[in-house]
C-alpha atoms as a PDB file:
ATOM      1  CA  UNK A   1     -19.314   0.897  -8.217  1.00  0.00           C
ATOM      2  CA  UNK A   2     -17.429  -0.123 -11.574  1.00  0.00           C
ATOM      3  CA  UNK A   3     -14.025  -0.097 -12.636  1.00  0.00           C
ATOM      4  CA  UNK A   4     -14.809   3.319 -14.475  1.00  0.00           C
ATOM      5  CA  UNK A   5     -16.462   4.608 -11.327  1.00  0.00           C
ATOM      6  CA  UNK A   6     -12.778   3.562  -9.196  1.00  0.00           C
ATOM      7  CA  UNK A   7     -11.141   5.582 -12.404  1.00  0.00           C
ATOM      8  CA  UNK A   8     -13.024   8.596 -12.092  1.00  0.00           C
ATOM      9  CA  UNK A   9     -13.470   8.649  -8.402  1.00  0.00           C
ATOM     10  CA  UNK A  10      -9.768   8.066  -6.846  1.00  0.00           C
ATOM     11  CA  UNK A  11      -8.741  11.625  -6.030  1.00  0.00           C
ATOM     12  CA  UNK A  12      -5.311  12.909  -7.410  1.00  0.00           C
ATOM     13  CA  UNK A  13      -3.719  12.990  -3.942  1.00  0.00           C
ATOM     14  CA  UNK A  14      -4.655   9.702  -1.742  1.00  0.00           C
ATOM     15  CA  UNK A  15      -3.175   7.187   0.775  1.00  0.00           C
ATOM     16  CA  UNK A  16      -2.531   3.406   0.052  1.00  0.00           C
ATOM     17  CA  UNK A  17      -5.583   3.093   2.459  1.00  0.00           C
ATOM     18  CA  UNK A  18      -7.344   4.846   0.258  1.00  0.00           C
ATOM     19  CA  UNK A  19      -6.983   3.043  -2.788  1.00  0.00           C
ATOM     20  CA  UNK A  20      -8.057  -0.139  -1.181  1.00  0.00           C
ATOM     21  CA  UNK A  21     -11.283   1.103   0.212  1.00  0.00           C
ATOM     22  CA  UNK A  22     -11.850   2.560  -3.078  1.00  0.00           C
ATOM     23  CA  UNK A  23     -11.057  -0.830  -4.991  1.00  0.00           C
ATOM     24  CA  UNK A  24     -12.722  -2.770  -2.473  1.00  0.00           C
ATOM     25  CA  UNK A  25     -15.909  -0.823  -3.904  1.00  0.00           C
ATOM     26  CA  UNK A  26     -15.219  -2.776  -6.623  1.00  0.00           C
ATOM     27  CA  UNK A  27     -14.151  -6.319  -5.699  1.00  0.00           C
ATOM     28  CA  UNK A  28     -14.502  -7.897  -2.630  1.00  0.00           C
ATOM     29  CA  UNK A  29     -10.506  -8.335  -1.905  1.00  0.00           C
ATOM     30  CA  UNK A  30     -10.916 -11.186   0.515  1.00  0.00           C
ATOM     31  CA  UNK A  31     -12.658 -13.292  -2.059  1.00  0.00           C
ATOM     32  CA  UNK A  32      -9.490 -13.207  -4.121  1.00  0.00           C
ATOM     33  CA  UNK A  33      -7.941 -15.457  -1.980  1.00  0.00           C
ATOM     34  CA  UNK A  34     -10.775 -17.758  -1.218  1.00  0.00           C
ATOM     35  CA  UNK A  35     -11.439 -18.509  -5.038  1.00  0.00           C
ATOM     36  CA  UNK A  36     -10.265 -21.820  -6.463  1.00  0.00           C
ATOM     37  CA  UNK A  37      -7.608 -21.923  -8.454  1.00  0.00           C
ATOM     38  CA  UNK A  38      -9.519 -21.923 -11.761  1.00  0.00           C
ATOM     39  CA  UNK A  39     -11.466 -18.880 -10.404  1.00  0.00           C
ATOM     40  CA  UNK A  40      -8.405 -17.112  -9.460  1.00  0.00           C
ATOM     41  CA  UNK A  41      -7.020 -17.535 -13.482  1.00  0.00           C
ATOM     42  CA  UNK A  42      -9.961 -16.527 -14.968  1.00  0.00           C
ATOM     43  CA  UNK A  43      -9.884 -13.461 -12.881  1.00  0.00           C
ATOM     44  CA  UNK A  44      -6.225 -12.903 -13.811  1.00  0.00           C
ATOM     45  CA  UNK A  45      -7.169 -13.174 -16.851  1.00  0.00           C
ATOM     46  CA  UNK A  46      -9.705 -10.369 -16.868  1.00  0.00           C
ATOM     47  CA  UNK A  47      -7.370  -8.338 -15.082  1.00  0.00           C
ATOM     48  CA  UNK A  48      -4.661  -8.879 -17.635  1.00  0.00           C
ATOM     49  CA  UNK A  49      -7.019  -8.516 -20.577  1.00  0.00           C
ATOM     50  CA  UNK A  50      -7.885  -4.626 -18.849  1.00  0.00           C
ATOM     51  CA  UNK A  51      -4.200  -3.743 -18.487  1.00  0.00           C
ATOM     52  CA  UNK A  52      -3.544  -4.591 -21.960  1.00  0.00           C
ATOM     53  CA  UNK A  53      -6.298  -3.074 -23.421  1.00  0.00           C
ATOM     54  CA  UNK A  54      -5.371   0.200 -20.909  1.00  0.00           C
ATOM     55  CA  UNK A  55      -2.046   0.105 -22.405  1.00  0.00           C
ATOM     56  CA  UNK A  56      -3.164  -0.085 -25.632  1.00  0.00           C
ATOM     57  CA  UNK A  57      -5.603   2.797 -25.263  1.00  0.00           C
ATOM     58  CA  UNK A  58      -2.287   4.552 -23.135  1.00  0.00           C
ATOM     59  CA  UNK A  59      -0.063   3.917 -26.233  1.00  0.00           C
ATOM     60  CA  UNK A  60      -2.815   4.951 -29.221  1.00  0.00           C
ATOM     61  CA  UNK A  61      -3.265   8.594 -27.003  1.00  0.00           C
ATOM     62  CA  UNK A  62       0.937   8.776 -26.880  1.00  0.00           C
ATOM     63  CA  UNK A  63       0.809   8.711 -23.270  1.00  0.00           C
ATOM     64  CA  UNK A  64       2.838   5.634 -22.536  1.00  0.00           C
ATOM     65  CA  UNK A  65       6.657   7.277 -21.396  1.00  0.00           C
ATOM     66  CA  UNK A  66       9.855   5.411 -22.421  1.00  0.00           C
ATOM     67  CA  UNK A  67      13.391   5.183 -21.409  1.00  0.00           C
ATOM     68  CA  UNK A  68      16.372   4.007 -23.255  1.00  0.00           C
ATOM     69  CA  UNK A  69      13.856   2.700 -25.834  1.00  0.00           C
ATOM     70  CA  UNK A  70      11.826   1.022 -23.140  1.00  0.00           C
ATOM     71  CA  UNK A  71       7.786   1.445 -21.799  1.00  0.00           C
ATOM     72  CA  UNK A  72       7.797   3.082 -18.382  1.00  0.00           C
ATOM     73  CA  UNK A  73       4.573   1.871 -16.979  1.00  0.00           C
ATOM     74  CA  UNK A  74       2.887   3.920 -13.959  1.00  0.00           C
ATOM     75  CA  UNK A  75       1.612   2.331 -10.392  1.00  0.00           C
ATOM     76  CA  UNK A  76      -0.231   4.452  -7.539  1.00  0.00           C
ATOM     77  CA  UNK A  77      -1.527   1.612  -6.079  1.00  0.00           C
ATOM     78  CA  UNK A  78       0.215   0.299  -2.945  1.00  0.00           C
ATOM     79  CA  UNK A  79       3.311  -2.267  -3.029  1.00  0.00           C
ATOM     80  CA  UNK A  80       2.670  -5.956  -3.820  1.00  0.00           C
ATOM     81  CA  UNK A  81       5.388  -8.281  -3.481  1.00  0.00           C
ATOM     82  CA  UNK A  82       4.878 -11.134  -5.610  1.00  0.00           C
ATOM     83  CA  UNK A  83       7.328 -13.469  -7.259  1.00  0.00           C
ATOM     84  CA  UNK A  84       7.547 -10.948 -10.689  1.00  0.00           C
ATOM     85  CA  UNK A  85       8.271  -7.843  -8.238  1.00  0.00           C
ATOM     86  CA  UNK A  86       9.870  -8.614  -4.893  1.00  0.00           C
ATOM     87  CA  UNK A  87      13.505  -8.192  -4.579  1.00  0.00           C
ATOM     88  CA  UNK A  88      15.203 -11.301  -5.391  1.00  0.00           C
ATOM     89  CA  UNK A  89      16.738 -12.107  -2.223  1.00  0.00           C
ATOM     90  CA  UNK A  90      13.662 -11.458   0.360  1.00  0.00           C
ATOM     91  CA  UNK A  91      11.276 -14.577   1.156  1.00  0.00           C
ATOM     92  CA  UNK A  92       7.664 -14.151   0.312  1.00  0.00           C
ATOM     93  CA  UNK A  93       5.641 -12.907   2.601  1.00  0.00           C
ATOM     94  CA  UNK A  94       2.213 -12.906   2.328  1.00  0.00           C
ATOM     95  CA  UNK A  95       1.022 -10.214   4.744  1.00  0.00           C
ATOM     96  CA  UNK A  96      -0.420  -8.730   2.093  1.00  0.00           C
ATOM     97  CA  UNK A  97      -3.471 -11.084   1.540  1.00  0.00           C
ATOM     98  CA  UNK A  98      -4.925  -9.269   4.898  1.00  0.00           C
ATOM     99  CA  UNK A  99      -3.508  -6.047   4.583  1.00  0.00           C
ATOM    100  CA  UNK A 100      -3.704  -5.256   0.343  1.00  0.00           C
ATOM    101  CA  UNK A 101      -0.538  -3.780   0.471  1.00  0.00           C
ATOM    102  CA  UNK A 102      -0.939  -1.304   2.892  1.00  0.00           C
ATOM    103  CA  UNK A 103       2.572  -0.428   4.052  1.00  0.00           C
ATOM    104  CA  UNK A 104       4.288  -3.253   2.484  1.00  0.00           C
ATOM    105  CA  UNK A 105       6.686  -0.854   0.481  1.00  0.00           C
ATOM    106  CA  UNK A 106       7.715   0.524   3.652  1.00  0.00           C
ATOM    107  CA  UNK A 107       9.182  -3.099   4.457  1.00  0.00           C
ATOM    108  CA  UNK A 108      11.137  -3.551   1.516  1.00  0.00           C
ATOM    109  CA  UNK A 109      12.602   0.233   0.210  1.00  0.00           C
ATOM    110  CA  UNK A 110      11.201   2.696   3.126  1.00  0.00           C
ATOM    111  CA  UNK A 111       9.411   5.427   3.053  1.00  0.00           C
ATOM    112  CA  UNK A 112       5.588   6.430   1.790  1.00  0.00           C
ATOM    113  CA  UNK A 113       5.152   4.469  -1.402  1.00  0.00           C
ATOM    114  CA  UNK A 114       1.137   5.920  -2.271  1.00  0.00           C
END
């Protein structure tokens, strides 16, 4: 499975659980960590390259939302909390490198985040 294939094939309803066996289709999850560090840009890289170009695609269709002036991106996926996104006053914890964010939202703001 492809990237297109994840698109097309994630149903409109799903769990966090879900989503990663889905993605997992796609990429190997574990690998991610086990890449060197060079690896791990270039595959940021990629990954940041798609979301522009999504965005871009999102924005030329007028389907990119704003408030107060501002973009309004979407997320299904489950919770990650990296540096750019975890509240500023919790530690990092890196549970997520074995589960892919499977119930990490619940940890930091409750409830069913999928």
């Amino acid at each position: 499975m492809n990237l297109i294939g994840f698109a097309k094939g994630l149903p409109e309803e799903f769990t966090e659980q879900e989503f990663v066996d889905l993605i997992n289709r796609v990429i190997d999850l574990k690998q991610v960590a086990t890449l060197s560090e060079r690896e791990r840009l270039n595959l940021f890289s990629g990954a940041q390259y798609l979301a522009d170009y999504i965005l871009l695609a999102q924005e030329a269709k007028g389907e990119v939302e704003t408030r107060d002036g501002r973009p309004v991106l979407g997320y299904d996926g489950p919770y990650i909390p990296t540096i750019l996104q975890r509240p500023e006053e919790a530690a990092p914890d890196f549970a997520a490198l074995d589960n892919f964010g499977v119930g990490e939202g619940e940890k930091y703001f409750g409830g069913d985040d999928a």
